[in-house]
Protein backbone atom coordinates (compact mmCIF):
# COMPACT_ATOMS: atom_id res chain seq x y z
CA UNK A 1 0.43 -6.30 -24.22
CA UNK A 2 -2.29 -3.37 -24.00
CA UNK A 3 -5.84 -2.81 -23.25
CA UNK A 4 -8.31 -1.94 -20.33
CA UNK A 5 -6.14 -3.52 -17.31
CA UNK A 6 -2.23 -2.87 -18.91
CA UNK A 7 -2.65 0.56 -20.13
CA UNK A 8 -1.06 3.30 -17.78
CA UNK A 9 -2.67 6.79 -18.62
CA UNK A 10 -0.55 9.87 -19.30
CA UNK A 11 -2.32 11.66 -16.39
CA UNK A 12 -1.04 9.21 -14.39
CA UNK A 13 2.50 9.92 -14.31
CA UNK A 14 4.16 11.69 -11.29
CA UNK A 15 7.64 13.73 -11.12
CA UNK A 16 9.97 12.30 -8.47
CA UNK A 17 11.30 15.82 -8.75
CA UNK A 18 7.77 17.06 -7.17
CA UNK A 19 8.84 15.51 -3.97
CA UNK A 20 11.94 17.26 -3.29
CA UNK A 21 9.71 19.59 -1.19
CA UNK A 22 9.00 20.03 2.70
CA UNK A 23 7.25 17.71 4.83
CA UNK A 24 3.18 17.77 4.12
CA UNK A 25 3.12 16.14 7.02
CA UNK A 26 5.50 15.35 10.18
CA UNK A 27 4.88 12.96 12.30
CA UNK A 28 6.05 10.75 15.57
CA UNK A 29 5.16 7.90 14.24
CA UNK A 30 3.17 7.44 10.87
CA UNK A 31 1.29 4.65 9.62
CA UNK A 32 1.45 3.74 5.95
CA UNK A 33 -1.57 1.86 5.00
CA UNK A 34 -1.20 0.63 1.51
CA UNK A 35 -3.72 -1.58 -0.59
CA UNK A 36 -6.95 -1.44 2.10
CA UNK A 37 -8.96 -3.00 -0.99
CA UNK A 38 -12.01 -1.92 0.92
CA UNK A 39 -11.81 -4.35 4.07
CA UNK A 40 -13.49 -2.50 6.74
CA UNK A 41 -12.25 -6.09 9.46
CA UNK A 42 -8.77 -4.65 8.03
CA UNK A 43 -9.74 -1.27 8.87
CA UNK A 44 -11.02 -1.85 12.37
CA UNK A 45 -7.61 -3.47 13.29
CA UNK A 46 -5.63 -0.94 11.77
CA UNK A 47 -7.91 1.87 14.28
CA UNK A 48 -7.26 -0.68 17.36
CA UNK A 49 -3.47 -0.91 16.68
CA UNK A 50 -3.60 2.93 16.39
CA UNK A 51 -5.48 3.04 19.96
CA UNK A 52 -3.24 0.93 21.53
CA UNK A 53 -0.43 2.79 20.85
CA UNK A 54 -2.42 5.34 22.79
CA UNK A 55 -3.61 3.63 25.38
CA UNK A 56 0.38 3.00 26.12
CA UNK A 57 1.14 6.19 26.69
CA UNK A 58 2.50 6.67 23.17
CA UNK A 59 1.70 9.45 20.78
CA UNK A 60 -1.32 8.87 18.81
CA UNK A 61 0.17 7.87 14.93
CA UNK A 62 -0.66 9.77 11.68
CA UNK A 63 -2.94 7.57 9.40
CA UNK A 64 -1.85 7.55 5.61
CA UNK A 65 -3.83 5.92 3.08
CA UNK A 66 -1.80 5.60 0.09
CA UNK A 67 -4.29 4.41 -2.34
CA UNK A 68 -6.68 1.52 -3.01
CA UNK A 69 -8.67 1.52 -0.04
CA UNK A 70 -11.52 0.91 -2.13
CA UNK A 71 -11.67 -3.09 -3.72
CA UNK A 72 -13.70 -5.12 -2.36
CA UNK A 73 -16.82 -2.87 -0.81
CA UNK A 74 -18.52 -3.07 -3.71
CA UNK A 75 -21.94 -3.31 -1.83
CA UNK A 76 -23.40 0.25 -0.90
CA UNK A 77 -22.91 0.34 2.91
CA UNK A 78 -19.46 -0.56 3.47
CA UNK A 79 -18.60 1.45 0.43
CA UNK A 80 -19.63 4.67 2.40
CA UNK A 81 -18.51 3.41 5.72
CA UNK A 82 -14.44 2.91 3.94
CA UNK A 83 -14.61 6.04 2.51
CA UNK A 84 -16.21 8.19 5.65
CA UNK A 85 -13.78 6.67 7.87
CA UNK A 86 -10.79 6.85 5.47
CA UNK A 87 -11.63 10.71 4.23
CA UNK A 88 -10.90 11.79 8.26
CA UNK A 89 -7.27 10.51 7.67
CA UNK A 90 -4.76 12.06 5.36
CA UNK A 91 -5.43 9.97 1.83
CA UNK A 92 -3.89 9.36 -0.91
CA UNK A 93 -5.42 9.00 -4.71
CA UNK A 94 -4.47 4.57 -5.59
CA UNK A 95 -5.50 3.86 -9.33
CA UNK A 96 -8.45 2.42 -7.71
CA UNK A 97 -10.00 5.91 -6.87
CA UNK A 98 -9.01 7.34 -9.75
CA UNK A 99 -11.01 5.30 -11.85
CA UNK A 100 -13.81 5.73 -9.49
CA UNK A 101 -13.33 9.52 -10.05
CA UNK A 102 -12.77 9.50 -13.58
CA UNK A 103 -14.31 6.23 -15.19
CA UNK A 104 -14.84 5.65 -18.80
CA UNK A 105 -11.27 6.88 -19.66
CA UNK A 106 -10.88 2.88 -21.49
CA UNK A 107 -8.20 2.18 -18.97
CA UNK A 108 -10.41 -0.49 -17.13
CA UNK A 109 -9.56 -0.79 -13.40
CA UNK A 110 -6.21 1.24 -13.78
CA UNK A 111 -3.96 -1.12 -12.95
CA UNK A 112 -1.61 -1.24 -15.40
CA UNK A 113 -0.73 -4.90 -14.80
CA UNK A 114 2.86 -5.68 -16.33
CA UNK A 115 2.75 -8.84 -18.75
CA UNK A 116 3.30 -11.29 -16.04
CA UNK A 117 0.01 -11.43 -14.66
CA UNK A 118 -2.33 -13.38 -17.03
CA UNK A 119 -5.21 -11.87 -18.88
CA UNK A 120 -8.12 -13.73 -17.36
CA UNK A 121 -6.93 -11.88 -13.69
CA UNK A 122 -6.49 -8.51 -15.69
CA UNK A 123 -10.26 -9.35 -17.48
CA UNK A 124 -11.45 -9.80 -13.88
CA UNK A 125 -9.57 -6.85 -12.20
CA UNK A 126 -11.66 -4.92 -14.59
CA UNK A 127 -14.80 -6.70 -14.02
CA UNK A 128 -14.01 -5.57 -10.18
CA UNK A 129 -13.63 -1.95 -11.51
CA UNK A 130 -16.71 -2.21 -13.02
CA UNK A 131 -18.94 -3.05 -10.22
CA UNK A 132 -17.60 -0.88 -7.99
CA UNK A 133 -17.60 2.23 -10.17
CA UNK A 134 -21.15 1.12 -10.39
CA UNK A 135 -21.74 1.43 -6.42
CA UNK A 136 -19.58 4.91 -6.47
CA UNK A 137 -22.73 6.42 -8.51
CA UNK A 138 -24.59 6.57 -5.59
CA UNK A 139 -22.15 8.02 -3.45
CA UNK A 140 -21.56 11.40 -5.76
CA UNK A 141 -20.05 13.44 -2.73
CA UNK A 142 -17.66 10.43 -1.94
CA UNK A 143 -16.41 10.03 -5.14
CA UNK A 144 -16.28 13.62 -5.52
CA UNK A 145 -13.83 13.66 -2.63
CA UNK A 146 -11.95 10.90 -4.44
CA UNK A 147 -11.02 12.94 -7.24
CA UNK A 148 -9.45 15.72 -5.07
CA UNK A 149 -7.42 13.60 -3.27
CA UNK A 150 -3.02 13.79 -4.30
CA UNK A 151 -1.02 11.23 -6.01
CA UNK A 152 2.10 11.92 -3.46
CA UNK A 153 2.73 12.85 -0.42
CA UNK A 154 6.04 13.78 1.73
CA UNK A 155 6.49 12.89 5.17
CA UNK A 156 9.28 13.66 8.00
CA UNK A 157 9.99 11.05 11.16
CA UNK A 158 12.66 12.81 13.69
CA UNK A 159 14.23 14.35 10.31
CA UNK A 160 14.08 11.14 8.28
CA UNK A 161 12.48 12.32 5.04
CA UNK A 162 10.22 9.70 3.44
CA UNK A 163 8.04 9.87 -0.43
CA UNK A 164 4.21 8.49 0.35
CA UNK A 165 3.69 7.13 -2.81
CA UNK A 166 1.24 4.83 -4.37
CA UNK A 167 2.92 3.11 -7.57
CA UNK A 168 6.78 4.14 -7.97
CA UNK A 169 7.99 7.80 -8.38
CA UNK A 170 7.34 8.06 -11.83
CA UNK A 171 3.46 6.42 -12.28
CA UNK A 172 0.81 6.33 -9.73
CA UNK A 173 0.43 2.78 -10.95
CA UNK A 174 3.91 2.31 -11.76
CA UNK A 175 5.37 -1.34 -10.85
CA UNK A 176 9.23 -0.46 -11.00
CA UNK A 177 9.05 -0.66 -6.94
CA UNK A 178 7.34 -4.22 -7.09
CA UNK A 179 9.08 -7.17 -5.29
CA UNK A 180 9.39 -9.00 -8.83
CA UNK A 181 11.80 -5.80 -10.40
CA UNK A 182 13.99 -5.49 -7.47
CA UNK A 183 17.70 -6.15 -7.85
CA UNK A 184 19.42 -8.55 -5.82
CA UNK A 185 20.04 -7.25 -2.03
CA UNK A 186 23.50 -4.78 -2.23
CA UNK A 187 22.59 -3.50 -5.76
CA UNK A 188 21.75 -0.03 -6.37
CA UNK A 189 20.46 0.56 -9.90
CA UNK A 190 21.22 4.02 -11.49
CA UNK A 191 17.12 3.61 -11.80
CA UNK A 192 16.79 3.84 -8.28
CA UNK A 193 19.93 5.99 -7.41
CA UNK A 194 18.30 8.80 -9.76
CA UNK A 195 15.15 8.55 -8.21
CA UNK A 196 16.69 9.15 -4.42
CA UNK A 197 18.48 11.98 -5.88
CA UNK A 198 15.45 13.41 -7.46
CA UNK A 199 13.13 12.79 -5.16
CA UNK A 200 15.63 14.07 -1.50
CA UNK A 201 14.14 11.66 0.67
CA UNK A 202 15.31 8.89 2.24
CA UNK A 203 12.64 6.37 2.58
CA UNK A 204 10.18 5.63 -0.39
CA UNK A 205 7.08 3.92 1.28
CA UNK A 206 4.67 2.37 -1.39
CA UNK A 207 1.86 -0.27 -2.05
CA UNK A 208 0.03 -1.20 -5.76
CA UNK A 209 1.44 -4.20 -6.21
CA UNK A 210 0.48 -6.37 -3.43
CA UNK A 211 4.20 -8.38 -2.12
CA UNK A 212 5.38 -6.90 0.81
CA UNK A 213 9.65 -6.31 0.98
CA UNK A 214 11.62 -3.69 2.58
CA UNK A 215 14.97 -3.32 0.58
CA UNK A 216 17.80 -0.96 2.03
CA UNK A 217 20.04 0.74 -0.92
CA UNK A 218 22.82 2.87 -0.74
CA UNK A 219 22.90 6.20 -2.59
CA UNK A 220 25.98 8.71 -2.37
CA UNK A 221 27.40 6.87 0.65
CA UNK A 222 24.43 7.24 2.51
CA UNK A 223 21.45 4.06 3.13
CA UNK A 224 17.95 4.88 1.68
CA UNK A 225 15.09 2.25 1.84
CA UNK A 226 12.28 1.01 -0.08
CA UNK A 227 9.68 -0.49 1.91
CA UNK A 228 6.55 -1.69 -0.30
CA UNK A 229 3.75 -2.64 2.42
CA UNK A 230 1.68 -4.97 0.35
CA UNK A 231 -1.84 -5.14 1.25
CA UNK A 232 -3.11 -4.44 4.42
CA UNK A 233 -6.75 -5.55 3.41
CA UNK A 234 -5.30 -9.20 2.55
CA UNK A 235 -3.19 -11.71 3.72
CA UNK A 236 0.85 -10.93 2.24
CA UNK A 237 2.66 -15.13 3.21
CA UNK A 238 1.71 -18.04 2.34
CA UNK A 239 -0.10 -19.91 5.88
CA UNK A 240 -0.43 -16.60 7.33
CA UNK A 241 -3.77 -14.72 6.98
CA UNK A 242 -2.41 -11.02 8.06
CA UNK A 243 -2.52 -7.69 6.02
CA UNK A 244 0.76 -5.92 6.64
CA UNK A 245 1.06 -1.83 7.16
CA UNK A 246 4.51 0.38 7.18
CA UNK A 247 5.02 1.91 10.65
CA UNK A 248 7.64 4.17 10.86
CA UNK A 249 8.46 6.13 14.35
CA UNK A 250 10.83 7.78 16.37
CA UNK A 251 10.66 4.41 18.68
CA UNK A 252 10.09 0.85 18.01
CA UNK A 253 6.77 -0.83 17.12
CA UNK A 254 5.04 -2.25 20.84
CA UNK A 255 4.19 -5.80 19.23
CA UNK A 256 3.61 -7.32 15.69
CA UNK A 257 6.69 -6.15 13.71
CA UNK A 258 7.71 -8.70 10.96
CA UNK A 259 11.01 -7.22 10.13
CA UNK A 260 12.13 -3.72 10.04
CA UNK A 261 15.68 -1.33 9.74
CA UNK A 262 16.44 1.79 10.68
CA UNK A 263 16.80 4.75 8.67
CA UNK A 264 18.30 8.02 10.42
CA UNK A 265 16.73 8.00 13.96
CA UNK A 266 13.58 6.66 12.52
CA UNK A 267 12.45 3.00 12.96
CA UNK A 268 10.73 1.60 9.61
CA UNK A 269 8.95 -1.69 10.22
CA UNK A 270 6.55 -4.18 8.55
CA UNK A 271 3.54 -4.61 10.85
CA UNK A 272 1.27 -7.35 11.03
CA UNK A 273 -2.89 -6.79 11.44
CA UNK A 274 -5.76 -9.19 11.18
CA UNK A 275 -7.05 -8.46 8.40
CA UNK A 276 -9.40 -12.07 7.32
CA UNK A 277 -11.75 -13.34 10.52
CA UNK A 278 -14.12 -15.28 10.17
CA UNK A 279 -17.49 -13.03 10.02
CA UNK A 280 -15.66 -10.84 7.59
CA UNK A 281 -14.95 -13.96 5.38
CA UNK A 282 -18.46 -14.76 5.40
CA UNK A 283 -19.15 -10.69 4.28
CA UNK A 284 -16.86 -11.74 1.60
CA UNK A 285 -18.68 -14.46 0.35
CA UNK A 286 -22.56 -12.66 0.03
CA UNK A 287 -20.71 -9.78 -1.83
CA UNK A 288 -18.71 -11.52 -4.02
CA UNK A 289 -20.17 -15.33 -4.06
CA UNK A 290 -18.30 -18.36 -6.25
CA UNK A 291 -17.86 -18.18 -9.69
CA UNK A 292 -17.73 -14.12 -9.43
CA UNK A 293 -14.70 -12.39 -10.44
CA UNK A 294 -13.24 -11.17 -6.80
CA UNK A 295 -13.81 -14.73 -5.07
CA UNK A 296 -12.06 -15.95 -8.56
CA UNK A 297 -8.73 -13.92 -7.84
CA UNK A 298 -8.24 -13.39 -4.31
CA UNK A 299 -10.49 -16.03 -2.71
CA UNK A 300 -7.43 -18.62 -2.13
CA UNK A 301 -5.21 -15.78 -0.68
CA UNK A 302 -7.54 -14.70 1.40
CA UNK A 303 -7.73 -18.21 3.01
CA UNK A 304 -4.11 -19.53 2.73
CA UNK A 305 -2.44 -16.18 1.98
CA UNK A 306 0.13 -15.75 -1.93
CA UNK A 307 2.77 -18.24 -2.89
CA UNK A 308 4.99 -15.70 -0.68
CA UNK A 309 7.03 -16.32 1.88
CA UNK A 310 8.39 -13.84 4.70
CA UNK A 311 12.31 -14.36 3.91
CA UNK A 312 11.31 -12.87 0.45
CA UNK A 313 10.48 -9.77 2.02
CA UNK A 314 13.49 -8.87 4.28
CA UNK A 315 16.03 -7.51 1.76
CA UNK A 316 17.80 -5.98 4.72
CA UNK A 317 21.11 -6.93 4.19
CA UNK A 318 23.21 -7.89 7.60
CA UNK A 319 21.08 -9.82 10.46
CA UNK A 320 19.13 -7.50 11.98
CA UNK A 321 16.03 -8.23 14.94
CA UNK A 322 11.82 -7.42 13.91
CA UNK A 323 12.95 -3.64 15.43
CA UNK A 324 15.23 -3.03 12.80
CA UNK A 325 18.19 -3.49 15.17
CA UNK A 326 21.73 -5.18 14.38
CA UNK A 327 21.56 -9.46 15.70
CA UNK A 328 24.31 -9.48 17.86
């Protein structure tokens, strides 16, 4: 299946080889905030969370975008208040932004949706693109700043080495890291064994596709882990209204892990933000009222959450507690 939606540009692919680098950035503890989609309720938790850390005594954490923080803000003002806020923080280029950068390439919203997802969500998706590519015209210099942003990032947490990336290592809207291709829990594809080894990192931390898993692998006798964050601008389980973000630290998160491991010395864990209250919902609704194409696809999630449940997204192997520790 092709067209606007499914096709996956040749400028979009990435070299897993290109991250075998040093750190861009090193960090205590590093938040990995995957799949905003332009919620700025989402974004106001993720600041608090940040600030509490803080006001604990802790080190402040490094703020990574990695890609689509731009969905939903399709109406001029909180367009420009995403991007000011999210342009202060280290950022990463989703598909979203790069179709606000470079629209009109025919590759509608950039998704490059795989042939599960049906064509009146891809027709949508694009319909999405659309309108906000439309609001982007009157924000030149942000969208300018979109288009300089990088595809990848790497990271280092007390010498754990981890790839920022948006899609998987080979496509910035690549899906082979999405919760629907991963192998059973104790399987190690050659796939994903070649891209460890290409890559040198140990932790892969990722968004794009929206399900939330982290998924511990073994490559040359030694545990790597990919840990896909989902959205944190919408709800990731079913009954449970929460946008989820990748914290990963030298020490454990204070409150609101879901499940974590440890990789090296460095905690990885699934953290839980508000993300849907009530006055934000209501935002929601005069942006994108009934009938149109956002309230269409995510307006159920957004009030009930995916058909998703949190046991599909530890792949952790043996027992272990929300810090990543061994249940005794």
């Amino acid at each position: 299946m092709t067209g606007p939606g499914r096709i996956c540009p040749l400028d979009y692919r990435t070299s897993p080889a290109a991250l075998n680098r040093p750190a861009d950035v090193v960090a205590d503890t590093l938040y990995v905030i995957g799949g905003l989609y332009g919620n700025t309720a989402a974004l106001a938790a993720v600041q608090a969370l940040a600030a509490g850390e803080v006001a604990a005594g802790l080190p402040a954490p490094r703020l990574v975008f990695n890609g689509d923080f731009n969905w939903f803000n399709a109406d001029s003002a909180s367009f420009r208040a995403i991007n000011t806020e999210v342009l202060r923080h280290t950022a990463l280029q989703g598909n979203v932004e790069a179709e606000l950068a470079d629209p009109g390439t025919g590759t509608g919203c950039g998704c490059a949706y795989p042939e599960w997802v049906d064509g009146a969500t891809v027709a949508r998706s694009n319909a999405i693109m659309e309108r906000l590519q439309a609001t982007g015209r009157e924000h030149p210099d942000i969208v300018d700043g979109l288009g300089r942003l990088p595809r990848q990032l790497t990271a280092a947490v007390t010498g754990t080495r981890i790839a920022v990336i948006h899609g998987d290592p080979e496509s910035l809207a690549g899906w082979g890291l999405a919760a629907e291709n991963m192998p059973p829990p104790g399987h190690t594809p050659a796939q994903m064994q070649a891209w460890f080894r290409e890559a040198g990192v140990d932790v892969f931390a990722c968004t794009h596709t929206c399900l939330p898993y982290a998924q511990t692998f073994h490559v040359d006798g030694a545990p790597r882990l990919v840990v896909n964050n989902g959205a944190t601008g919408m709800p990731n389980f079913r009954d449970d209204i929460r946008g989820v973000l990748t914290r990963i630290s030298r020490r454990p998160a204070p409150a609101g892990a879901l499940y974590g491991t440890r990789v090296g010395e460095a905690y990885c864990q699934a953290v839980a933000i508000e993300c849907v209250p009530p006055n934000w919902r209501s935002w929601f609704r005069e942006v994108w009222p009934a009938g149109s194409a956002a309230e269409l696809s995510y307006g159920a999630r957004l009030d009930a959450g995916p058909a998703y449940h949190l046991d599909d997204a530890r792949r952790l192997g043996p027992a272990r507690d929300e810090a990543g520790e061994p249940r005794r």
